[in-house]
C-alpha atoms as a PDB file:
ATOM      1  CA  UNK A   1      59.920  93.008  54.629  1.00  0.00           C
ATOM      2  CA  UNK A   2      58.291  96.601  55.183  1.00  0.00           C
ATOM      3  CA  UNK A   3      62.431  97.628  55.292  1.00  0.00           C
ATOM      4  CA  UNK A   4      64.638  96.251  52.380  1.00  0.00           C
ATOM      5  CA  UNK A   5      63.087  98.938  50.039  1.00  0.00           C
ATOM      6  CA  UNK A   6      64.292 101.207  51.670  1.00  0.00           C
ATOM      7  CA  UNK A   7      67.844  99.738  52.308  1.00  0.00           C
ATOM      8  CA  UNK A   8      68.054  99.176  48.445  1.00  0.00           C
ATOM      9  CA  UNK A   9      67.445 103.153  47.777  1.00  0.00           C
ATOM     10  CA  UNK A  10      70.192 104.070  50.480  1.00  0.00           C
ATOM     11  CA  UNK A  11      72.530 101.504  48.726  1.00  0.00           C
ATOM     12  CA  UNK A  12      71.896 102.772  45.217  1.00  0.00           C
ATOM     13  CA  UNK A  13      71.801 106.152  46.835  1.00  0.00           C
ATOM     14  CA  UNK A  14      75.743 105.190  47.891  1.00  0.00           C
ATOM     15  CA  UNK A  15      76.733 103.786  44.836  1.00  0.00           C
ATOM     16  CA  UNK A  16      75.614 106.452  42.821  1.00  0.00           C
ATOM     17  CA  UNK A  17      77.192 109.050  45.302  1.00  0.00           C
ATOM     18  CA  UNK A  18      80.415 107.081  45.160  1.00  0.00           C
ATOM     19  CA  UNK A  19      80.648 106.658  41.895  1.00  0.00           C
ATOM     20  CA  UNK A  20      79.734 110.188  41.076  1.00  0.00           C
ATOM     21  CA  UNK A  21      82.783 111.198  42.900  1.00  0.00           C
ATOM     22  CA  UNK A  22      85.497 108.377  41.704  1.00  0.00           C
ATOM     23  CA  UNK A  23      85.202 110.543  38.814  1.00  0.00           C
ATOM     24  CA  UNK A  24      86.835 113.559  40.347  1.00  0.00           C
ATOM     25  CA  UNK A  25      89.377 112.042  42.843  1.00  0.00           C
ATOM     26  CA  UNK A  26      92.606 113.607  42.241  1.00  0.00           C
ATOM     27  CA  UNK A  27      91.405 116.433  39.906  1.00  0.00           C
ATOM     28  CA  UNK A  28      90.192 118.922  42.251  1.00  0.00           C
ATOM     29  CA  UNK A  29      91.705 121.925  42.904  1.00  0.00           C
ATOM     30  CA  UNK A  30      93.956 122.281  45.552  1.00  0.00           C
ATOM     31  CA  UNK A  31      95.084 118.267  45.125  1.00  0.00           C
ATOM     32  CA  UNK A  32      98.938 118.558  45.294  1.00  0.00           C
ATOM     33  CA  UNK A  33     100.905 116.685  42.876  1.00  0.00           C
ATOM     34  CA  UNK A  34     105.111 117.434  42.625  1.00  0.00           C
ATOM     35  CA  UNK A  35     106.780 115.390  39.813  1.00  0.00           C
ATOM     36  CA  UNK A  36     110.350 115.072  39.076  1.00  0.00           C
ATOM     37  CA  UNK A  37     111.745 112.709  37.274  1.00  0.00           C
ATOM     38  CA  UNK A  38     110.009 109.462  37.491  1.00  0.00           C
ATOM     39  CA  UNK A  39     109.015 110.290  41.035  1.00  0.00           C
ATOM     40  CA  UNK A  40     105.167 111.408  41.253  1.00  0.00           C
ATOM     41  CA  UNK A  41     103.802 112.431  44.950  1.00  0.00           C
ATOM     42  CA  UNK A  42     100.169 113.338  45.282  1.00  0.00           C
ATOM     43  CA  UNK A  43      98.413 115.336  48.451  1.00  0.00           C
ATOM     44  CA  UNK A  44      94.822 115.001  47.521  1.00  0.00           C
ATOM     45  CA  UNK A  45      93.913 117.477  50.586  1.00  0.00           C
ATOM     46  CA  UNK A  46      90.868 118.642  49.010  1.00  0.00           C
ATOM     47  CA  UNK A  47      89.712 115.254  47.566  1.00  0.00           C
ATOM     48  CA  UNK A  48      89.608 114.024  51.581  1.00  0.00           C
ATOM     49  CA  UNK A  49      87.655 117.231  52.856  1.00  0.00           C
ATOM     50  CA  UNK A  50      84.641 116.687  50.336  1.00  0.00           C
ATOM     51  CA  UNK A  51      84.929 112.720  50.921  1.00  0.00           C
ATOM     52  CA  UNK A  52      84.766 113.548  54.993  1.00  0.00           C
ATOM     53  CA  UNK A  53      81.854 115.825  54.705  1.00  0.00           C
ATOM     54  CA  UNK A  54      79.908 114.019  52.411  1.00  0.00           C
ATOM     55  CA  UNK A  55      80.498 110.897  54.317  1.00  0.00           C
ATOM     56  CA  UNK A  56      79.395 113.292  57.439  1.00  0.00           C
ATOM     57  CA  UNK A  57      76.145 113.619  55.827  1.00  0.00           C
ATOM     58  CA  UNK A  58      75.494 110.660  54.693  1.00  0.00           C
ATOM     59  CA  UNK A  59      76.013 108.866  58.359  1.00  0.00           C
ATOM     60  CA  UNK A  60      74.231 111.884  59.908  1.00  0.00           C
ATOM     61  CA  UNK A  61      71.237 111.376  57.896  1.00  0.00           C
ATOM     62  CA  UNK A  62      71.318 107.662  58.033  1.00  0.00           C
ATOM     63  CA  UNK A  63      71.236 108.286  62.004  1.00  0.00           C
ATOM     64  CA  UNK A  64      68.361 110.507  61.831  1.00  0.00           C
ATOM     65  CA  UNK A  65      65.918 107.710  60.241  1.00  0.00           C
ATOM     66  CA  UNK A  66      66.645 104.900  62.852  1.00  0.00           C
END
């Protein structure tokens, strides 16, 4: 029982991490968007680099407690 405190912080940890950057998906710089016409294609190149290293982190530090 010693445990599920500490799995609650790491999950509200997560949701506030993940929620803290739904906000900025698509509206950082270097996100590609062409429009023409009714045609919209969006490249969100930067958006996947933060969410890789952040998720990078997260597991790495996750690993480091077990």
């Amino acid at each position: 029982m010693t445990d599920f405190p500490k799995i609650l912080m790491i999950i509200g940890g997560l949701l506030l991490v993940i929620g803290f950057f739904m906000q900025f998906i698509g509206k950082l710089p270097g996100d590609i968007i062409f429009k023409k016409g009714n045609t919209t294609v969006f490249f969100p190149i930067v958006t996947c680099i933060v969410i890789s290293i952040v998720l990078s982190l997260i597991l790495s530090l996750l690993g480091r407690f077990k």
